[in-house]
C-alpha atoms as a PDB file:
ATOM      1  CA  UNK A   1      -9.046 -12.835 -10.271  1.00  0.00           C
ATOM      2  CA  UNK A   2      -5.940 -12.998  -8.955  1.00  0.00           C
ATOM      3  CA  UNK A   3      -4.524 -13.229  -4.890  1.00  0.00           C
ATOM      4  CA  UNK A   4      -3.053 -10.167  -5.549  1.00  0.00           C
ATOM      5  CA  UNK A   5      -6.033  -8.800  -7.188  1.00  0.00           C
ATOM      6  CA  UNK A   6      -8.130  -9.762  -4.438  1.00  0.00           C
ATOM      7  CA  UNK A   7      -5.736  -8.450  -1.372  1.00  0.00           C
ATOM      8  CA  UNK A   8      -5.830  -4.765  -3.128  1.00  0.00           C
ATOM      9  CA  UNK A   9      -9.486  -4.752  -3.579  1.00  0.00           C
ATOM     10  CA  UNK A  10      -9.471  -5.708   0.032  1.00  0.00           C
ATOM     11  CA  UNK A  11      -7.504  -2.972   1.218  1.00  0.00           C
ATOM     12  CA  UNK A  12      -8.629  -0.338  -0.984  1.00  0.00           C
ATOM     13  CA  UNK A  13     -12.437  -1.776  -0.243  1.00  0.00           C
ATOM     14  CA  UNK A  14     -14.868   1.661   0.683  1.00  0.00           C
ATOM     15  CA  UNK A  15     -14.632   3.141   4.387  1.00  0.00           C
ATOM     16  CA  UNK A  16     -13.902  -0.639   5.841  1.00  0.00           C
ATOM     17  CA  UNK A  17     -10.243  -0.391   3.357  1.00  0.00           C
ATOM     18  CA  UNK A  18      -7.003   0.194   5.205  1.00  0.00           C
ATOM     19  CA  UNK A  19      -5.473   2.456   1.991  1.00  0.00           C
ATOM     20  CA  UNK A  20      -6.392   3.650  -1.106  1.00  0.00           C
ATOM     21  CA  UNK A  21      -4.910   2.922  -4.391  1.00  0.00           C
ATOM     22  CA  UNK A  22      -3.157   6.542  -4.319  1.00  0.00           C
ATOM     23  CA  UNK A  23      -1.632   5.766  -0.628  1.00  0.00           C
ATOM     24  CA  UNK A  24      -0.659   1.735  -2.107  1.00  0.00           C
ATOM     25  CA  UNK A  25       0.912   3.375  -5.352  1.00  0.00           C
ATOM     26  CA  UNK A  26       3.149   6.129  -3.123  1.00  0.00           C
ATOM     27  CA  UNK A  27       3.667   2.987  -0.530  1.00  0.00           C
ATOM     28  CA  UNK A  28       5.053   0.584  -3.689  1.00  0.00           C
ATOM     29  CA  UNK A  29       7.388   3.609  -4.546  1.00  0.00           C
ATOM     30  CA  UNK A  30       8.352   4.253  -1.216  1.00  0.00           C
ATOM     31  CA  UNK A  31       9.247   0.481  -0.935  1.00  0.00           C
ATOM     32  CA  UNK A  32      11.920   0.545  -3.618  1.00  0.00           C
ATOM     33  CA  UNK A  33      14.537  -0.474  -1.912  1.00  0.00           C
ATOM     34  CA  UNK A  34      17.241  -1.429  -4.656  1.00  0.00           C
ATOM     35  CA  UNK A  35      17.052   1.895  -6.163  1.00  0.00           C
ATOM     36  CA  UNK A  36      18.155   5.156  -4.991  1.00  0.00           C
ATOM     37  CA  UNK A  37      15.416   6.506  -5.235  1.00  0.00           C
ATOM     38  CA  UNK A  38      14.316  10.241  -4.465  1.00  0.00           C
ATOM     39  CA  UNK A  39      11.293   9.948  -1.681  1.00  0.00           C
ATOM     40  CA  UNK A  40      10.768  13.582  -1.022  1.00  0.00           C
ATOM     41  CA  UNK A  41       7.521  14.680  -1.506  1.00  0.00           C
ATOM     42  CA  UNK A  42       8.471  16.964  -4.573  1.00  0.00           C
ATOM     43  CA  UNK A  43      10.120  13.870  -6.483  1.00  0.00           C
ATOM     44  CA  UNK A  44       6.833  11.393  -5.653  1.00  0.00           C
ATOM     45  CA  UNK A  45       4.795  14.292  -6.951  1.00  0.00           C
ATOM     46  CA  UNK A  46       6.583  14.821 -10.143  1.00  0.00           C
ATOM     47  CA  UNK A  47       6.638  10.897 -10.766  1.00  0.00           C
ATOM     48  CA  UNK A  48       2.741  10.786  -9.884  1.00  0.00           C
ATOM     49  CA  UNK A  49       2.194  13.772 -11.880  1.00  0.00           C
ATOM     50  CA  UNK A  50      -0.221  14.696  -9.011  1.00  0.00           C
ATOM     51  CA  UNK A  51       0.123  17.834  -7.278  1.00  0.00           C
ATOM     52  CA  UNK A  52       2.282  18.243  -3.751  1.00  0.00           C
ATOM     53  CA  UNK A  53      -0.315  18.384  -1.515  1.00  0.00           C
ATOM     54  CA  UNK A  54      -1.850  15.336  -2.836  1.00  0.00           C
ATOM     55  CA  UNK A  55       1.222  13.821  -2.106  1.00  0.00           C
ATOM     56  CA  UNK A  56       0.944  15.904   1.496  1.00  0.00           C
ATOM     57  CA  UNK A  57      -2.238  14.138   2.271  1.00  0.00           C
ATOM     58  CA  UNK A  58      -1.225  10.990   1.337  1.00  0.00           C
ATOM     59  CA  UNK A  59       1.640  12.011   3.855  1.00  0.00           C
ATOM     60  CA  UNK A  60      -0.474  12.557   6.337  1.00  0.00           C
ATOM     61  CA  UNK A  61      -2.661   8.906   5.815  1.00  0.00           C
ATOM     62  CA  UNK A  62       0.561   6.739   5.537  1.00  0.00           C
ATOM     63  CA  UNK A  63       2.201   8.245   8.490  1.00  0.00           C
ATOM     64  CA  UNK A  64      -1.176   8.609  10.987  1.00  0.00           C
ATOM     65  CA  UNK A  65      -1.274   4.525   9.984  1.00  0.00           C
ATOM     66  CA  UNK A  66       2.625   3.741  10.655  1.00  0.00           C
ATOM     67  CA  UNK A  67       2.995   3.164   7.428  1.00  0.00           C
ATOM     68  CA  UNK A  68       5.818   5.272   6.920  1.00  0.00           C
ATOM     69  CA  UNK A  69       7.744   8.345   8.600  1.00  0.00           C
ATOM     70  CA  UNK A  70       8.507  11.982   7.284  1.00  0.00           C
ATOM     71  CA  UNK A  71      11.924  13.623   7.939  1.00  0.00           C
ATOM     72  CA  UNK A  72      13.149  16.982   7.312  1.00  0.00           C
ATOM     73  CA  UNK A  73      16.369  16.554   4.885  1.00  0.00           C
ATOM     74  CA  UNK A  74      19.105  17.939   6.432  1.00  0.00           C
ATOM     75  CA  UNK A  75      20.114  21.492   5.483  1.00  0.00           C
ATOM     76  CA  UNK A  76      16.549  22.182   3.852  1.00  0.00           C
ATOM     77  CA  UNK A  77      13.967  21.905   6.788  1.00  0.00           C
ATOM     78  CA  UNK A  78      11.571  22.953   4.497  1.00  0.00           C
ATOM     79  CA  UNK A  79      11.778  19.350   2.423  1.00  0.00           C
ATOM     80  CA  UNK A  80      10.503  16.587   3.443  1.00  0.00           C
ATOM     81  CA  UNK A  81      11.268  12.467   2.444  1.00  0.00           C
ATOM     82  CA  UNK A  82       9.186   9.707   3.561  1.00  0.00           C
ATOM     83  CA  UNK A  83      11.066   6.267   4.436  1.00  0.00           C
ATOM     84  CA  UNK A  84       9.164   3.299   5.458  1.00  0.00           C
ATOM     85  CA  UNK A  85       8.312   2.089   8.949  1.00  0.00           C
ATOM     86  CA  UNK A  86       8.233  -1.988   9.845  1.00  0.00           C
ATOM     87  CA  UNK A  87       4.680  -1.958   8.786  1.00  0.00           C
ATOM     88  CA  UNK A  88       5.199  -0.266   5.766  1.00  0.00           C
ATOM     89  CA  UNK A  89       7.423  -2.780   5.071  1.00  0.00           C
ATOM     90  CA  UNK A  90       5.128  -5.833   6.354  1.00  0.00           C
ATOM     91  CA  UNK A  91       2.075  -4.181   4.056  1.00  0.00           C
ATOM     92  CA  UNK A  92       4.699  -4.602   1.283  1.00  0.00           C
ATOM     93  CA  UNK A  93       5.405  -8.156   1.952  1.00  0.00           C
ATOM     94  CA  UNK A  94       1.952  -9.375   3.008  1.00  0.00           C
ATOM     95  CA  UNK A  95       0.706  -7.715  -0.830  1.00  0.00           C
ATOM     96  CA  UNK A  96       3.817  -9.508  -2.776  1.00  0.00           C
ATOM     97  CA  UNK A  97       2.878 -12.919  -0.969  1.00  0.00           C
ATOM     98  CA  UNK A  98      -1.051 -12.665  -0.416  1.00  0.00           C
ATOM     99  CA  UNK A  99      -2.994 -15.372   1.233  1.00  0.00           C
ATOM    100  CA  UNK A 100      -5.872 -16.931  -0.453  1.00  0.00           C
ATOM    101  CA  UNK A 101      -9.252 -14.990  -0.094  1.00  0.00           C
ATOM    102  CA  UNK A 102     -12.223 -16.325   1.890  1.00  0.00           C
ATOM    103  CA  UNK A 103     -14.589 -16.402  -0.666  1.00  0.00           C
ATOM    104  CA  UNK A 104     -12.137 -18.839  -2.818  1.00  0.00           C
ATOM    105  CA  UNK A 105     -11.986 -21.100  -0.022  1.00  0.00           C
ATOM    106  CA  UNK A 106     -15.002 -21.262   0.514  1.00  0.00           C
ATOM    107  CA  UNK A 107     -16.047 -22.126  -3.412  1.00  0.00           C
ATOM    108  CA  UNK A 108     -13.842 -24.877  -2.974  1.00  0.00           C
ATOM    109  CA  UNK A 109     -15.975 -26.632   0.146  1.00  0.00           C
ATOM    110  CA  UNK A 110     -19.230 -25.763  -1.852  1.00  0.00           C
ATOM    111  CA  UNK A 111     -17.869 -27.786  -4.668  1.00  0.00           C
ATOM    112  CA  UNK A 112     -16.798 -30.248  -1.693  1.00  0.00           C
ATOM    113  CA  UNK A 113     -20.115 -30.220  -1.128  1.00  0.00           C
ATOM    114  CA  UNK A 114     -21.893 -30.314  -4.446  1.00  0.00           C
ATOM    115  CA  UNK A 115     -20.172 -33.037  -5.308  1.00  0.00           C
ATOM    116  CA  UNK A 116     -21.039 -35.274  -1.873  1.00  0.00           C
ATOM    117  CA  UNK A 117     -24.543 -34.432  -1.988  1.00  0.00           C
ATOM    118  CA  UNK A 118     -24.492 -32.311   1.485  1.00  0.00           C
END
């Protein structure tokens, strides 16, 4: 598997995970920086295909976690856009360049080990 593949099951991992694969997907989008993209909740829905208070919820996750903030457009108060924070951008960064898991460093000192008879 993977680094990347590993740092997503991480996240997404059961109650212990920091997002789930819904909040990473809307994050990735979000994070689209050289397009001009359309980050109101209407347009992620529509792109999704999911309904808009899915995308509401996963509003509500992103933004209780810092991961991003959601501003009323001006002249429609009734709209809303999401635009990353700094740690929606470091989450971003950190999954683009993951570190290597545990577990395969720790295969490597078994084999380490294996090999010297310890």
């Amino acid at each position: 598997m993977s680094d990347f593949g590993r740092t997503v099951i991480r996240l997404c991992k059961g109650d212990g995970g920091l997002l789930t694969l819904r909040q990473l997907g809307v994050l990735f989008y979000c994070g689209e920086a050289d397009l001009m993209i359309d980050r109101q909740v209407k347009a992620i829905a529509g792109y999704f295909g999911w309904g808009k208070p899915v995308i509401s919820r996963i509003g509500d996750a992103l933004e209780g976690g810092g991961y991003v903030t959601r501003d009323h457009l001006p002249g429609d108060r009734r709209s809303l856009a999401f635009t990353l924070t700094k740690l929606g951008h470091k989450m971003l960064i950190s999954l683009e360049n993951p570190t290597p898991a545990p577990r395969a460093k720790a295969q490597k000192n078994g084999k380490a080990s294996a090999q010297t008879g310890a």
